[in-house]
C-alpha atoms as a PDB file:
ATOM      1  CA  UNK A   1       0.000   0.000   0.000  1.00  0.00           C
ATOM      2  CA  UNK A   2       2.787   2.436   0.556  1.00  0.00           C
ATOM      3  CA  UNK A   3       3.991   2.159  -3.215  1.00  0.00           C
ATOM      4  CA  UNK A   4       0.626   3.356  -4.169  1.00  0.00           C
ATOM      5  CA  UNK A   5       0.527   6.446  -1.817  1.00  0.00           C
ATOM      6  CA  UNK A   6       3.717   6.920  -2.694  1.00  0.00           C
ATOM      7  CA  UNK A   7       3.084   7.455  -6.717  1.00  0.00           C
ATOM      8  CA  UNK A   8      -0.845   9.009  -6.107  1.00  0.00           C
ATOM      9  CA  UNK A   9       2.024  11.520  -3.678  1.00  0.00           C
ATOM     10  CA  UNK A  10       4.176  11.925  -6.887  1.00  0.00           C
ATOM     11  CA  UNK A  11       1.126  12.330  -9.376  1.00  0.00           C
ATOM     12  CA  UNK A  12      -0.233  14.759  -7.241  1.00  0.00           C
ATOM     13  CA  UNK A  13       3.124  17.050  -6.871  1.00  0.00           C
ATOM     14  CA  UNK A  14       3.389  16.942 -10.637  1.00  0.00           C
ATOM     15  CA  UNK A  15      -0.161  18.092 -10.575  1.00  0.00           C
ATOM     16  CA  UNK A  16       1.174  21.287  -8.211  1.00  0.00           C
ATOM     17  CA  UNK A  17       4.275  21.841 -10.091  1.00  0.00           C
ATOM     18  CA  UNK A  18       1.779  22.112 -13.247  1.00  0.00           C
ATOM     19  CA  UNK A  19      -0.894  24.534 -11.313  1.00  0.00           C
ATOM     20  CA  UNK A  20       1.895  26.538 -10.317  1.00  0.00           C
ATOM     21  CA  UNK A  21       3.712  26.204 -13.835  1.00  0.00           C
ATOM     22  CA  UNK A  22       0.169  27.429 -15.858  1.00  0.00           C
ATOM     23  CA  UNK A  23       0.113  30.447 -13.306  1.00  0.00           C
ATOM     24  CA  UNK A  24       3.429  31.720 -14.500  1.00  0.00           C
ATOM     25  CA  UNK A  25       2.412  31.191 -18.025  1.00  0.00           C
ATOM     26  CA  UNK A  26      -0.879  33.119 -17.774  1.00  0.00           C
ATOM     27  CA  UNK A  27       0.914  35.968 -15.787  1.00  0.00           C
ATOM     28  CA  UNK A  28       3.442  36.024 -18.480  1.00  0.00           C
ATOM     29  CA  UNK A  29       0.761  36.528 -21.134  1.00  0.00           C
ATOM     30  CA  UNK A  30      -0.355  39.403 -19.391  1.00  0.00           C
ATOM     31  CA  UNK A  31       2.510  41.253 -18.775  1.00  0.00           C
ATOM     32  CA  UNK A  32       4.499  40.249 -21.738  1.00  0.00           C
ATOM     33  CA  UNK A  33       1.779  40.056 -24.124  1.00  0.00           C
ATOM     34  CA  UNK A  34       0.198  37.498 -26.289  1.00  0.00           C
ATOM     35  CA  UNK A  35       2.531  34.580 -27.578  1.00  0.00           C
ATOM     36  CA  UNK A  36       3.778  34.093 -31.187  1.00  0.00           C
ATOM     37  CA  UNK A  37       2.285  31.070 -32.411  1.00  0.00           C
ATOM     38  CA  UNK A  38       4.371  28.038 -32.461  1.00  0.00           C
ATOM     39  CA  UNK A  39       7.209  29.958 -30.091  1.00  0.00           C
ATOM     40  CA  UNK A  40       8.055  28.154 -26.973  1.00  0.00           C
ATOM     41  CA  UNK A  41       6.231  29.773 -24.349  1.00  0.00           C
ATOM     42  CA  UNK A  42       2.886  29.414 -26.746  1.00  0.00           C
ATOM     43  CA  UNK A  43       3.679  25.406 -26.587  1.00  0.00           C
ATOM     44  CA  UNK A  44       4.037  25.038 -23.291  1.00  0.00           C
ATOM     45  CA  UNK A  45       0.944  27.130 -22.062  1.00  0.00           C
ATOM     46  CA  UNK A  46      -1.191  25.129 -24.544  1.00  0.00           C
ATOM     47  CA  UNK A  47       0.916  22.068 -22.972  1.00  0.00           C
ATOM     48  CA  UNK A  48      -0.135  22.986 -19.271  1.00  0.00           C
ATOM     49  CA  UNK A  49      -3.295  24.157 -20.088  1.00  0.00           C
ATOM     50  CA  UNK A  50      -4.463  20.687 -21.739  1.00  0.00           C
ATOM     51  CA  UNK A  51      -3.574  18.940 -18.697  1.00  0.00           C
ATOM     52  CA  UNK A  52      -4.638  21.383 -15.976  1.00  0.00           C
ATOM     53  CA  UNK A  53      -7.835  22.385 -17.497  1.00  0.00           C
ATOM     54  CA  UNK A  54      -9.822  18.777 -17.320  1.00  0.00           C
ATOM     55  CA  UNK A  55      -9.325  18.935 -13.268  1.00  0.00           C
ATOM     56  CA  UNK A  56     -10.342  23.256 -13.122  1.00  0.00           C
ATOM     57  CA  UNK A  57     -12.805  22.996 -15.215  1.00  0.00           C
ATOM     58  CA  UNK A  58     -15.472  21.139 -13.390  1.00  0.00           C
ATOM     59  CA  UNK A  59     -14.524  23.205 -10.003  1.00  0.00           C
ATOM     60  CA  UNK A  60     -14.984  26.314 -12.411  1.00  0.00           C
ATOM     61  CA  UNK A  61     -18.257  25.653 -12.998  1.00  0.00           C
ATOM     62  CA  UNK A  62     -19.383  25.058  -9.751  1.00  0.00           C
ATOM     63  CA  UNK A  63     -17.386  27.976  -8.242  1.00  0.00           C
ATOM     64  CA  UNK A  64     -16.874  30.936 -11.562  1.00  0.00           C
ATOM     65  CA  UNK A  65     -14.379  33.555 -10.912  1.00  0.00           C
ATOM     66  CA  UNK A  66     -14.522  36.557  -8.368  1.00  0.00           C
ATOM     67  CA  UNK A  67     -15.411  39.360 -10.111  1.00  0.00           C
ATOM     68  CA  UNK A  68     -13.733  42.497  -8.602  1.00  0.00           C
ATOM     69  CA  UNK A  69     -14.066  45.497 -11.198  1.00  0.00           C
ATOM     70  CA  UNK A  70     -11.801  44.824 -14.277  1.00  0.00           C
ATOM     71  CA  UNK A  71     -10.060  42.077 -12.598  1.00  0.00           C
ATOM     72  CA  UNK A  72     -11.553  38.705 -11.940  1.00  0.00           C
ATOM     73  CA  UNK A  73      -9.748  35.909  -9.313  1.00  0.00           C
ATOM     74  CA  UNK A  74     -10.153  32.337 -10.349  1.00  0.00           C
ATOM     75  CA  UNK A  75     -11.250  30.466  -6.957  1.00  0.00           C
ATOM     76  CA  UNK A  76     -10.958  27.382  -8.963  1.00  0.00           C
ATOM     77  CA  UNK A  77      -7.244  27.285  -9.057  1.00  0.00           C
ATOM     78  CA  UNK A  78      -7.406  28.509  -5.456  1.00  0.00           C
ATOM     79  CA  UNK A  79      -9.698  25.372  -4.433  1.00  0.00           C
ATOM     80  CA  UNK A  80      -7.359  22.638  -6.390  1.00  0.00           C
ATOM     81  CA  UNK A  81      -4.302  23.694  -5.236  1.00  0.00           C
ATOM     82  CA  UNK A  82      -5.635  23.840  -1.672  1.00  0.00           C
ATOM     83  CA  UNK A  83      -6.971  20.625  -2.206  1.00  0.00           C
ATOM     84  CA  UNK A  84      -4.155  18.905  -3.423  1.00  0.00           C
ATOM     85  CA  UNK A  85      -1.691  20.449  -0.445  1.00  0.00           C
ATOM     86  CA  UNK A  86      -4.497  18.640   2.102  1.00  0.00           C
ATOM     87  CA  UNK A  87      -4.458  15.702   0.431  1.00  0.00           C
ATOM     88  CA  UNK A  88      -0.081  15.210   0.074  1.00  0.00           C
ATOM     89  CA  UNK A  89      -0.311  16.465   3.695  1.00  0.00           C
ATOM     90  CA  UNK A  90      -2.879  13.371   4.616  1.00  0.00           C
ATOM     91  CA  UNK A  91      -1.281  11.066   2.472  1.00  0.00           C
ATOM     92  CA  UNK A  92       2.306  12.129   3.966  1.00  0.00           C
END
């Protein structure tokens, strides 16, 4: 039993290293502006996005995005990465 916590542990890090990987893409869209298509930066935010989007989407919908003026917070990513540090932390 140990070998499987141990690789659902090391599936879920990826997952965090991934979440935190697709934040630093998005921000660098919007402060560095759109991405050529094809360049590096546009492959691996269409990379992170295909496999981080199946597991926000579905906590998207039931929880949209904080609207706050111009700017809108996505609680999704908030809840999932929460989520996932509770359940390394349990699995330990």
């Amino acid at each position: 039993m140990g070998l499987v916590l141990g690789i659902v542990s090391l599936v879920l890090l990826l997952m965090q290293v991934l979440l935190i990987a697709r934040a630093v893409l998005d921000w660098s869209v919007v402060l560095a502006g759109p991405t050529a298509h094809g360049s590096v930066r546009s492959r691996l935010l269409t990379g992170v996005r295909a496999v981080t989007e199946p597991i926000l989407a579905p906590v998207r919908r039931a929880l949209p995005p904080l609207r706050l003026g111009g700017m809108a917070i996505d609680l999704a990513f908030i809840v999932v990465f929460v989520a996932i540090v509770i359940l390394r932390a349990v699995i330990g």
